[in-house]
C-alpha atoms as a PDB file:
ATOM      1  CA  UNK A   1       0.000   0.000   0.000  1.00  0.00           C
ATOM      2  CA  UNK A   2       1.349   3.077  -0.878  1.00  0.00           C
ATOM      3  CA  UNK A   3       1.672   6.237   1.362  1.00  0.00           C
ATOM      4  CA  UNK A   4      -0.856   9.088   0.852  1.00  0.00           C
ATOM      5  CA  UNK A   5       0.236  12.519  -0.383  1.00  0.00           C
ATOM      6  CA  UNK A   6       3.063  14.347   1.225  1.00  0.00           C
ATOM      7  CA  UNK A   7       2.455  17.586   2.556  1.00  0.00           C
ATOM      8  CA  UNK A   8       3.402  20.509   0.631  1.00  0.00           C
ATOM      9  CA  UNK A   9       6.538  22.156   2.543  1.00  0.00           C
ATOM     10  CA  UNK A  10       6.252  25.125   1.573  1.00  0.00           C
ATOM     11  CA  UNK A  11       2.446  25.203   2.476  1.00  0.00           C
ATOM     12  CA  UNK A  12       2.840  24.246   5.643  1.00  0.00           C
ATOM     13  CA  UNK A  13       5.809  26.821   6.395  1.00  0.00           C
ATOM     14  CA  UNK A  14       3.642  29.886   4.507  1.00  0.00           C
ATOM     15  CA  UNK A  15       0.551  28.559   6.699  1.00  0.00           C
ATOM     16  CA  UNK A  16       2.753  28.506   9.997  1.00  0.00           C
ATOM     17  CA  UNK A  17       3.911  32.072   8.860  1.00  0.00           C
ATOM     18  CA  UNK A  18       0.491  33.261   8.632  1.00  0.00           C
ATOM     19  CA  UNK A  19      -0.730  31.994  12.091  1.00  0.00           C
ATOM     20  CA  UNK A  20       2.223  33.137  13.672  1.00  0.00           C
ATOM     21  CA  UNK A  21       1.612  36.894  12.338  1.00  0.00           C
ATOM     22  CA  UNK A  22      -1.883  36.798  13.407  1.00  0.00           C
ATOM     23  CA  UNK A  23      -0.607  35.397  16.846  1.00  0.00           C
ATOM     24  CA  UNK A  24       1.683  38.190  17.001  1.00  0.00           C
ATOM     25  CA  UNK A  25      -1.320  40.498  16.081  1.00  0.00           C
ATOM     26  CA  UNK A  26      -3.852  39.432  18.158  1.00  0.00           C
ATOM     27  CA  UNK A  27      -1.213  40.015  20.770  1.00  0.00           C
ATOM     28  CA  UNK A  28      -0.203  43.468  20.107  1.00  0.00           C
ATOM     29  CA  UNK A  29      -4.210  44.297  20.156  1.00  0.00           C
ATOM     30  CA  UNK A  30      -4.535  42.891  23.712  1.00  0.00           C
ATOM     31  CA  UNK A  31      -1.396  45.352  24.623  1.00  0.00           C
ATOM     32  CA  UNK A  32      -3.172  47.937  23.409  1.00  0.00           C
ATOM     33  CA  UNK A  33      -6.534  47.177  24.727  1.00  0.00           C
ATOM     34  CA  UNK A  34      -8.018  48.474  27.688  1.00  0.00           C
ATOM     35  CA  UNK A  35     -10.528  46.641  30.365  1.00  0.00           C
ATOM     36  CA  UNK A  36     -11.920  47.806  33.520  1.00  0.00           C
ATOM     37  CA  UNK A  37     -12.796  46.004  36.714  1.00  0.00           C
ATOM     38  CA  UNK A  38     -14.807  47.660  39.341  1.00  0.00           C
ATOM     39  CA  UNK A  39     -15.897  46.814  43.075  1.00  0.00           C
ATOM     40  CA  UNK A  40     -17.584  48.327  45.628  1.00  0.00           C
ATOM     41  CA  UNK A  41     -20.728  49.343  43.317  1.00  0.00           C
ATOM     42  CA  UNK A  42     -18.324  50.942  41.490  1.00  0.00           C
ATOM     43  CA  UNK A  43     -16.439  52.861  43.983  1.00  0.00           C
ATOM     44  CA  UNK A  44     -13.162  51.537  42.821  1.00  0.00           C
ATOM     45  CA  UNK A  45     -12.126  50.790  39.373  1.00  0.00           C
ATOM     46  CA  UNK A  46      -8.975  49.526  37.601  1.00  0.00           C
ATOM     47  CA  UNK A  47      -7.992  49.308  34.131  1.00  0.00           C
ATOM     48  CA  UNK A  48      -5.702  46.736  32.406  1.00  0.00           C
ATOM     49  CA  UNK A  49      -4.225  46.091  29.488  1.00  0.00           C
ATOM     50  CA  UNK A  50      -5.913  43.159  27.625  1.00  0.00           C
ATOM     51  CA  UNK A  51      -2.623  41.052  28.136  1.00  0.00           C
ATOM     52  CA  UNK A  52      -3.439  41.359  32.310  1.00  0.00           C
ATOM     53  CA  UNK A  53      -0.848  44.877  33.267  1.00  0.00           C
ATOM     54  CA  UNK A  54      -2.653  46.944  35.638  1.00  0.00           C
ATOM     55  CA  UNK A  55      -2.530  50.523  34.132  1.00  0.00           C
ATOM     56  CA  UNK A  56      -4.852  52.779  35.864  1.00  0.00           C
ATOM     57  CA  UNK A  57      -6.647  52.705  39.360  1.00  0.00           C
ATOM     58  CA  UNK A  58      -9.340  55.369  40.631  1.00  0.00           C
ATOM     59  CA  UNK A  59     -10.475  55.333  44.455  1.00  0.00           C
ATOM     60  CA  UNK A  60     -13.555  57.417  44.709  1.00  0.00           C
ATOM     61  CA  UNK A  61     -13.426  59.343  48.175  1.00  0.00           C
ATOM     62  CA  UNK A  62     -16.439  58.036  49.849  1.00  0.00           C
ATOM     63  CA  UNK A  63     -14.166  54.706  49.844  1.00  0.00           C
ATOM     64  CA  UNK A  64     -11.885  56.140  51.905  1.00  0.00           C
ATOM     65  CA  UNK A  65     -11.568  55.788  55.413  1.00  0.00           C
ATOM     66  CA  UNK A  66      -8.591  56.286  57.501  1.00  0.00           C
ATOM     67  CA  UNK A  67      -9.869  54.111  60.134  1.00  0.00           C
ATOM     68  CA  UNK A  68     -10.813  51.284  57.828  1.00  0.00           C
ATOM     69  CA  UNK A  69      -7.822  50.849  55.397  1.00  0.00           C
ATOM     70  CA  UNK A  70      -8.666  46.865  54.989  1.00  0.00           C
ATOM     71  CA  UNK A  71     -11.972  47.347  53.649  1.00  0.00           C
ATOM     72  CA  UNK A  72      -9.887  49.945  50.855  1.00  0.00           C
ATOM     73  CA  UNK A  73      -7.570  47.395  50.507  1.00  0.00           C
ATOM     74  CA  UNK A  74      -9.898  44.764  50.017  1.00  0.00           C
ATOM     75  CA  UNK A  75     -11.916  46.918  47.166  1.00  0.00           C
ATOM     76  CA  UNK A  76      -9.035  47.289  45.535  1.00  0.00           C
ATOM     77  CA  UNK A  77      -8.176  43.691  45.219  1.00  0.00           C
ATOM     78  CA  UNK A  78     -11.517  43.343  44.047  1.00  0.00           C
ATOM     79  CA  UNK A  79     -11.381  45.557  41.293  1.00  0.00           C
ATOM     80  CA  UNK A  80      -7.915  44.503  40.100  1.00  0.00           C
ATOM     81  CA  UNK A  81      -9.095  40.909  40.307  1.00  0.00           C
ATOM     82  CA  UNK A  82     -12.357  41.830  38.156  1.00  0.00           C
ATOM     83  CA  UNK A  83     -10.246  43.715  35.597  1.00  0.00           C
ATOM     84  CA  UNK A  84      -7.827  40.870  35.100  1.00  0.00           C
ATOM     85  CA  UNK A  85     -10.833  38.371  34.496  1.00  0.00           C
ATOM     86  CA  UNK A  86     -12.285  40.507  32.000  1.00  0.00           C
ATOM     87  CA  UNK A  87      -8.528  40.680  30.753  1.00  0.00           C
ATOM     88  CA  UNK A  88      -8.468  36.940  30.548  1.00  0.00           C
ATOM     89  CA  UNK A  89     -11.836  36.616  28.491  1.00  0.00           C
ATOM     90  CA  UNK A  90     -10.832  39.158  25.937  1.00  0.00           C
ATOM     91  CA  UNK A  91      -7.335  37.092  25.852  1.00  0.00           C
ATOM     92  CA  UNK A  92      -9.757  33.996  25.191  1.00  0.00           C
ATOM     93  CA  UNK A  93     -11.663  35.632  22.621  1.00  0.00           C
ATOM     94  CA  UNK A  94      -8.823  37.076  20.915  1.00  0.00           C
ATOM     95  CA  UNK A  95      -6.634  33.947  20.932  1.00  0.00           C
ATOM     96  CA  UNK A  96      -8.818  30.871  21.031  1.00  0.00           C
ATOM     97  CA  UNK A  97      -9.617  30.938  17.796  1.00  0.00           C
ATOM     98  CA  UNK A  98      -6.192  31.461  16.638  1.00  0.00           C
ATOM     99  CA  UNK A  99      -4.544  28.487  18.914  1.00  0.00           C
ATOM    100  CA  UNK A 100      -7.355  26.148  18.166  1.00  0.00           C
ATOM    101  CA  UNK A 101      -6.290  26.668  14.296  1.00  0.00           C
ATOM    102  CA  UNK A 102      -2.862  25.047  14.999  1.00  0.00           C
ATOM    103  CA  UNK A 103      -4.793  21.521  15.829  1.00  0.00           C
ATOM    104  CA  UNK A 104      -2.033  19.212  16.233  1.00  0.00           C
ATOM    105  CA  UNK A 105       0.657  21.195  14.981  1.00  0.00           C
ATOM    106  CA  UNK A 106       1.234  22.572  18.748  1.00  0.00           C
ATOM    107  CA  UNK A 107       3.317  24.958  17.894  1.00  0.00           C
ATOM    108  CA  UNK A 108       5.973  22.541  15.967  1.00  0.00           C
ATOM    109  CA  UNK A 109       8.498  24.221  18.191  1.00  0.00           C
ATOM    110  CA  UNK A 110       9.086  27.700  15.871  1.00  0.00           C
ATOM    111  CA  UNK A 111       9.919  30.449  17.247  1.00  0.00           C
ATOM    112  CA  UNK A 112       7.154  32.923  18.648  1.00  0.00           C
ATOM    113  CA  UNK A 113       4.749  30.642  19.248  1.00  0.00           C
ATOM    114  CA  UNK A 114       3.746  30.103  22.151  1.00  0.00           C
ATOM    115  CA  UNK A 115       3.286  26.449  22.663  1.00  0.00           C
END
């Protein structure tokens, strides 16, 4: 029995080449994107960059207490931790697609991809 067609080479390296711009892309987007994440009802919000770096924070006065600094503290958290999920889902949205396209090529170990 013979073997079934080879793959072209070159079709395979100018497909890998494609997916790998579009990785690097998709990931210059999510630098460039903004999310926020709020807590409190809003009384603290932070903003990160769709790849997760915390670029902005606003405290709205009524949170502040000087006697209760851990309830500040905890908003805070909160907000950072709601702006890095929202982060994460764009990140999903924005990559999924892309990484599910390699199927079982993983990667094949080339540079700048990520897997």
């Amino acid at each position: 029995m013979a073997p079934g067609p080879q793959p072209n080479m070159q079709q395979l390296l100018k497909q890998a080449q494609k997916m790998q711009q579009q990785l690097m892309d998709a990931q210059a987007e999510l630098a460039d994107a903004r999310v926020d994440g709020s807590a409190g009802g809003g009384l603290v919000t932070a903003t990160v960059t769709g790849s997760g770096e915390l670029v902005g924070l606003v405290i709205d006065p009524k949170a502040v207490d000087p006697d209760d600094t851990e309830t500040l503290a905890d908003l805070v958290l909160a907000a950072v931790r709601d702006a890095a999920g929202n982060a994460a889902q764009m990140q999903e949205q924005k990559m999924g697609p892309l990484t599910q396209g390699l199927g079982g090529l993983g990667g094949g170990g080339l540079p700048g991809l990520p897997f």
